[in-house]
Protein backbone atom coordinates (compact mmCIF):
# COMPACT_ATOMS: atom_id res chain seq x y z
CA UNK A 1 53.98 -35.83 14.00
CA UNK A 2 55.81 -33.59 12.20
CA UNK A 3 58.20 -34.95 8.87
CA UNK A 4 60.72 -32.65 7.16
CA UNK A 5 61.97 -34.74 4.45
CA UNK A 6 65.15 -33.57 2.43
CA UNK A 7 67.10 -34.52 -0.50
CA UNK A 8 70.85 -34.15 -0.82
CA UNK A 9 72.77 -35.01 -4.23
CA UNK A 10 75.16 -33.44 -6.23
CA UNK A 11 75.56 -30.28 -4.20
CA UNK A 12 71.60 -29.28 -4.32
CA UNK A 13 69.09 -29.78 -1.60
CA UNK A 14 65.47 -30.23 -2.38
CA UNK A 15 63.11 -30.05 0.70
CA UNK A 16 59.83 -31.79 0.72
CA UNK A 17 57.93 -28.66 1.23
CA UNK A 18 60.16 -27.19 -1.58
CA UNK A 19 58.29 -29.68 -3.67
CA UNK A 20 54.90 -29.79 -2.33
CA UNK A 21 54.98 -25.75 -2.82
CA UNK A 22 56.01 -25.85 -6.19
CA UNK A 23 53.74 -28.92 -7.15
CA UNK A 24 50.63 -26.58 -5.76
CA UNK A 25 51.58 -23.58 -7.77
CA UNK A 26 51.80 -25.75 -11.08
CA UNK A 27 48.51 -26.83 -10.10
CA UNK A 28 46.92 -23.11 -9.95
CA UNK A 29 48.69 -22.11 -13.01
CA UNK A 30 46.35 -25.06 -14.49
CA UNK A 31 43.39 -23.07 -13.56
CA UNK A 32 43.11 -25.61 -10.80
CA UNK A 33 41.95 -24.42 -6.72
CA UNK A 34 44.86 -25.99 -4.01
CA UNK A 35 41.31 -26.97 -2.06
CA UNK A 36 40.61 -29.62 -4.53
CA UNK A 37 43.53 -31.74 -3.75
CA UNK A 38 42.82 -34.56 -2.35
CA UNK A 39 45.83 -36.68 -2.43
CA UNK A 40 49.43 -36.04 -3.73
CA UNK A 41 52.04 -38.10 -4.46
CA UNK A 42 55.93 -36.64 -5.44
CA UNK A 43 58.94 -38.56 -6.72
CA UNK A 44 62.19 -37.33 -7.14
CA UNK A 45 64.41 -38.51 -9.57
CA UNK A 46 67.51 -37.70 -9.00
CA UNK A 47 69.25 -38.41 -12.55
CA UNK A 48 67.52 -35.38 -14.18
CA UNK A 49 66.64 -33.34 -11.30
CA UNK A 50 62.76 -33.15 -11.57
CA UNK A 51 60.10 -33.67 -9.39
CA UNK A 52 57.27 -35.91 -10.74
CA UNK A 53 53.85 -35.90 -9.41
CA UNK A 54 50.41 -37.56 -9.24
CA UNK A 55 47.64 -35.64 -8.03
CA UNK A 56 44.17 -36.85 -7.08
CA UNK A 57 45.44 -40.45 -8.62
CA UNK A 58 45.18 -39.22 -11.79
CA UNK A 59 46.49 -35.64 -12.79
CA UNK A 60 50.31 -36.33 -13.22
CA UNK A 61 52.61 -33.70 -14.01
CA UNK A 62 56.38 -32.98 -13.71
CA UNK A 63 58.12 -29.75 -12.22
């Protein structure tokens, strides 16, 4: 099964893979290898626009 997940507010439109994309290339900027993640977990927020993340259950960023 396939999911395309989207978010709509305020005239933008984030895209899941818009956010899984940019949470990968944060992690290679870290010196970090896209192979090593295991698990990744994104939230949205809406009131400031970012995209906060939790990698591996314990690498958390925001992008």
């Amino acid at each position: 099964m396939k999911v395309n997940f989207v978010v709509q507010a305020n005239g933008t439109e984030v895209t899941q893979e818009q956010m899984v994309n940019a949470v990968k290339e944060a992690w290679k900027n870290e010196g970090k290898m896209v192979k090593d993640i295991e698990s990744m977990e994104l939230f949205y927020k809406l009131e400031d626009g970012k995209c906060y993340y939790v990698i591996n259950g314990a690498n958390k960023g925001t992008i």
